[in-house]
N, C-alpha and C. Protein backbone atom coordinates (compact mmCIF):
# COMPACT_ATOMS: atom_id res chain seq x y z
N UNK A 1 -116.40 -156.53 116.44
CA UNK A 1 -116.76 -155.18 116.04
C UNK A 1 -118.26 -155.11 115.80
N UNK A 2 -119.14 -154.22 116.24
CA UNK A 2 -120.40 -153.66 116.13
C UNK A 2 -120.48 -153.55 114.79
N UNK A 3 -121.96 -153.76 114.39
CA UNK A 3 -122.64 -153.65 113.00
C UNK A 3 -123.10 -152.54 113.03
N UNK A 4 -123.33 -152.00 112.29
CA UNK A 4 -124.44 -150.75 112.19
C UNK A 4 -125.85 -151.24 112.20
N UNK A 5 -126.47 -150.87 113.15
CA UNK A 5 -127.99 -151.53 113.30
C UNK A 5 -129.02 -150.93 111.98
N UNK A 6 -128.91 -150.69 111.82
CA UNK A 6 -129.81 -149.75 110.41
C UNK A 6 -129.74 -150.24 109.36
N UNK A 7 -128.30 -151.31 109.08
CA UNK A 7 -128.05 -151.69 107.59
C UNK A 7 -128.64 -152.87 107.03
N UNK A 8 -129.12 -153.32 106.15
CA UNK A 8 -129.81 -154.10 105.84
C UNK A 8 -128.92 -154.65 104.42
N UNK A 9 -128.03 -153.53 103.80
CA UNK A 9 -127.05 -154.72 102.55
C UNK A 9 -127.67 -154.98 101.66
N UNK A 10 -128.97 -154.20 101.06
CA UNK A 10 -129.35 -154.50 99.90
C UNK A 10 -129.29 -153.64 99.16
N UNK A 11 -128.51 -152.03 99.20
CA UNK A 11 -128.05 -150.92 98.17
C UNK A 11 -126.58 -150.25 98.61
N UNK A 12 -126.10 -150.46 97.56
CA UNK A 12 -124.68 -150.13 97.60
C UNK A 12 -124.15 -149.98 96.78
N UNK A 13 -122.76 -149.32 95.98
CA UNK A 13 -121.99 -148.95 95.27
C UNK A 13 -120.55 -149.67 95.79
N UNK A 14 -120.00 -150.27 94.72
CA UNK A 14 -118.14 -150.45 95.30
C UNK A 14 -117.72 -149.01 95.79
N UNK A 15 -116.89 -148.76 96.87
CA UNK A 15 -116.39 -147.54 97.02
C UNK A 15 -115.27 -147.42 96.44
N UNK A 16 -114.30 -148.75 95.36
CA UNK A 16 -113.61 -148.36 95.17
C UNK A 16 -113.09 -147.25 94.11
N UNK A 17 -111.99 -146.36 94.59
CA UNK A 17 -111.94 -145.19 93.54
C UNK A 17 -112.73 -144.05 93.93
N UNK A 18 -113.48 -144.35 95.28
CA UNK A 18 -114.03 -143.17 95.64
C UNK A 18 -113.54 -141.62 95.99
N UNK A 19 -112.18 -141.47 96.17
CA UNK A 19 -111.41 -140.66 96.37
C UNK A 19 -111.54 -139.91 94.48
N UNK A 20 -111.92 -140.38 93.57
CA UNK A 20 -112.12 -139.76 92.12
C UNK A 20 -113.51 -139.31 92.03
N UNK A 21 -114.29 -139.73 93.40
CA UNK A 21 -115.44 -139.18 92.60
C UNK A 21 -115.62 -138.09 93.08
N UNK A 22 -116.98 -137.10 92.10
CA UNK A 22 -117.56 -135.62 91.85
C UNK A 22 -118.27 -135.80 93.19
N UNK A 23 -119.16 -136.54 93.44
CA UNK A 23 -120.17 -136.43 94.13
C UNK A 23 -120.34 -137.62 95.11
N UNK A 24 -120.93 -136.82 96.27
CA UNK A 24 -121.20 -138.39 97.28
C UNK A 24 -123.06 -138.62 97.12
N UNK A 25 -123.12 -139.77 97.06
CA UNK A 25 -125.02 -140.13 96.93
C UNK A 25 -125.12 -139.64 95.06
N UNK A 26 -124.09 -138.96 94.31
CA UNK A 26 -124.93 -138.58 93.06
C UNK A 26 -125.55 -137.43 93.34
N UNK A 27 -125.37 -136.96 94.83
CA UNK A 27 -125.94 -135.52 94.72
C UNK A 27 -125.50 -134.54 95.14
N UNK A 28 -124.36 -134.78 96.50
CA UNK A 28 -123.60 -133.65 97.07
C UNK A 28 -121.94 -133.65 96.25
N UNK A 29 -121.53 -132.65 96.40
CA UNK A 29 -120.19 -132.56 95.89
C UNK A 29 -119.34 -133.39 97.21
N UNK A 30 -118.07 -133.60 96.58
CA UNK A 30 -117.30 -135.16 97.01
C UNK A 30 -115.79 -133.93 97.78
N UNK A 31 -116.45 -133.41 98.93
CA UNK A 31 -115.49 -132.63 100.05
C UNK A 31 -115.57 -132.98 101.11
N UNK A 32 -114.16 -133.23 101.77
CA UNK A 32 -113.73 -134.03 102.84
C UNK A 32 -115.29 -133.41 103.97
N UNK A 33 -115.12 -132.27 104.25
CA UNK A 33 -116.24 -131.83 105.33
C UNK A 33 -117.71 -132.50 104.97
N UNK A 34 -117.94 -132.09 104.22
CA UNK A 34 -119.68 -132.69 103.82
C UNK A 34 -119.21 -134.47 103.72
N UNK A 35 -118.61 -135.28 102.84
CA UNK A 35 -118.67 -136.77 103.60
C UNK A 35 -118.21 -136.89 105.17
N UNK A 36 -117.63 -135.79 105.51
CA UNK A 36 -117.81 -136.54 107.34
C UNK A 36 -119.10 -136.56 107.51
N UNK A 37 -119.80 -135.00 107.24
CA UNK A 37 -120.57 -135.28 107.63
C UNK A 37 -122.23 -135.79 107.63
N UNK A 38 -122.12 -136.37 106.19
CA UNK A 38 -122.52 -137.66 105.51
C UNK A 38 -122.52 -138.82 105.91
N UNK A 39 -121.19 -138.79 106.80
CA UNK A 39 -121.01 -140.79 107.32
C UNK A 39 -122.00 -140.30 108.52
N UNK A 40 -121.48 -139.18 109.16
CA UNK A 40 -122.19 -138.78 110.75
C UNK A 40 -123.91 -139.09 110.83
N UNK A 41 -124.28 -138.44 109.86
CA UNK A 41 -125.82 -138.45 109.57
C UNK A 41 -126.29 -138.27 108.13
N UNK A 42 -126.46 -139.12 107.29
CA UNK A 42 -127.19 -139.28 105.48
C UNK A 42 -128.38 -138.61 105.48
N UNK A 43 -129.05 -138.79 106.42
CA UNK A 43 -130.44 -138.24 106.15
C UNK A 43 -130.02 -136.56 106.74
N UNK A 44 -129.81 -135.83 106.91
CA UNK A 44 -129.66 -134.92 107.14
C UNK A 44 -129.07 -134.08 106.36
N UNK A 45 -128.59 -134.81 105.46
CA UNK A 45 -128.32 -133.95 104.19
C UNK A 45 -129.46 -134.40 102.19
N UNK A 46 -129.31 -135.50 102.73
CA UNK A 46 -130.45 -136.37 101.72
C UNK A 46 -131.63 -137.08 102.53
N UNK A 47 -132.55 -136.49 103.06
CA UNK A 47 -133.48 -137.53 103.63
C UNK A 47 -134.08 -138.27 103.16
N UNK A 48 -134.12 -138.68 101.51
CA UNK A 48 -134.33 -139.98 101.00
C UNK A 48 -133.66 -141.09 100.95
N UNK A 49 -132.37 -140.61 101.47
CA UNK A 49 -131.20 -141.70 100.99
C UNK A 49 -131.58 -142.98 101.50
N UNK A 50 -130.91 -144.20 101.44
CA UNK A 50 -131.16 -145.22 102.26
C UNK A 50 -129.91 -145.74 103.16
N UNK A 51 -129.28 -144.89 103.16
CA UNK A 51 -127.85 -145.31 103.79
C UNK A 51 -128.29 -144.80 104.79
N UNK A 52 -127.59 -145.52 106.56
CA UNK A 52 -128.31 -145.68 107.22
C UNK A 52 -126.98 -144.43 108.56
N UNK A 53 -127.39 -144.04 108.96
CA UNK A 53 -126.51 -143.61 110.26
C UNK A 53 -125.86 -144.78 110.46
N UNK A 54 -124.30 -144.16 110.51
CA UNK A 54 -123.29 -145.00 111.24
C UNK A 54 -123.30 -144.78 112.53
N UNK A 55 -123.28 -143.97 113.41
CA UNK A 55 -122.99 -144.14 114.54
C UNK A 55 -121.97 -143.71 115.45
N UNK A 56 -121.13 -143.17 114.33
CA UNK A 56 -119.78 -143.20 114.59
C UNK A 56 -119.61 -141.28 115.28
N UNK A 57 -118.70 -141.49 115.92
CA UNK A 57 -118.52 -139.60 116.38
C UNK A 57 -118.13 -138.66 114.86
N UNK A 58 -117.45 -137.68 115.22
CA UNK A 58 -117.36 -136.81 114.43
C UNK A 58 -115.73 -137.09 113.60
N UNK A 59 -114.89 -137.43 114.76
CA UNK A 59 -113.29 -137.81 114.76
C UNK A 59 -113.34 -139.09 113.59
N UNK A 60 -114.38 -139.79 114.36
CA UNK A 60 -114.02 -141.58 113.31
C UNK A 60 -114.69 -140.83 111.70
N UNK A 61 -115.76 -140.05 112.10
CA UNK A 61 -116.18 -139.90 110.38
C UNK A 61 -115.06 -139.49 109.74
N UNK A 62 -114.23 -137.98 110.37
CA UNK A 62 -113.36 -137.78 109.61
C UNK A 62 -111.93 -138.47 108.98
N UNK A 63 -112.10 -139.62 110.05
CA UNK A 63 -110.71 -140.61 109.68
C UNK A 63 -111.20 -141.63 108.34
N UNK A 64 -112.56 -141.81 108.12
CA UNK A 64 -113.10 -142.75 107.46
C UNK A 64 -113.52 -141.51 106.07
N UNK A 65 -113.31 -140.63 106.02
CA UNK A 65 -113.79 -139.82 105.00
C UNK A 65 -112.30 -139.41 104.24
N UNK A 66 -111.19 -139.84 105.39
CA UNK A 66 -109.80 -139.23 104.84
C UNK A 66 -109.54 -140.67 104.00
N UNK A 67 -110.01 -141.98 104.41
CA UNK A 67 -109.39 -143.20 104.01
C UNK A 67 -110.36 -143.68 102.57
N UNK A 68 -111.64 -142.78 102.51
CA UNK A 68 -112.49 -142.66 101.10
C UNK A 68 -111.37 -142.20 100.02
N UNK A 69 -111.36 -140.60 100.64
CA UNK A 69 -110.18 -140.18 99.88
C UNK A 69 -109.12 -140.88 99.00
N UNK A 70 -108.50 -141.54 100.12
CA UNK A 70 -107.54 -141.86 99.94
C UNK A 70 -107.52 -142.80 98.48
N UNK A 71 -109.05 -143.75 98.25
CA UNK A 71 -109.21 -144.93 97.04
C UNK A 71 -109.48 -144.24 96.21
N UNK A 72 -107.87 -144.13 95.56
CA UNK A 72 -108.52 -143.72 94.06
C UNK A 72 -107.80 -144.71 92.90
């Protein structure tokens, strides 16, 4: 499986329980639509963030934003 070329692994949060949280980054509210499209592109909603583009289409964000959900 492909890495995400952008990631470097030195800022991060456990995701677990992420399905409880308010907010994604601490700054957007924590709704299925805005983390798709958060995984799709970070900087485009936070352009400071350091989380890096996944890469991924629109379909995989939303399967990976349903399985956030899902840790609570």
């Amino acid at each position: 499986m492909p890495g995400v070329a952008d990631a470097r692994g030195r800022y991060a949060t456990p995701l677990d329980g992420f399905g409880r949280r308010s907010y994604i980054a601490g700054r957007l509210p924590n709704l299925p639509d805005l983390l798709s499209a958060w995984i799709v592109h970070p900087q485009a909603l936070v352009p400071s963030t350091t989380m890096p583009s996944l890469g991924v289409s629109a379909a995989q964000a939303r399967d990976m934003a349903a399985y956030l959900d899902s840790l609570q």
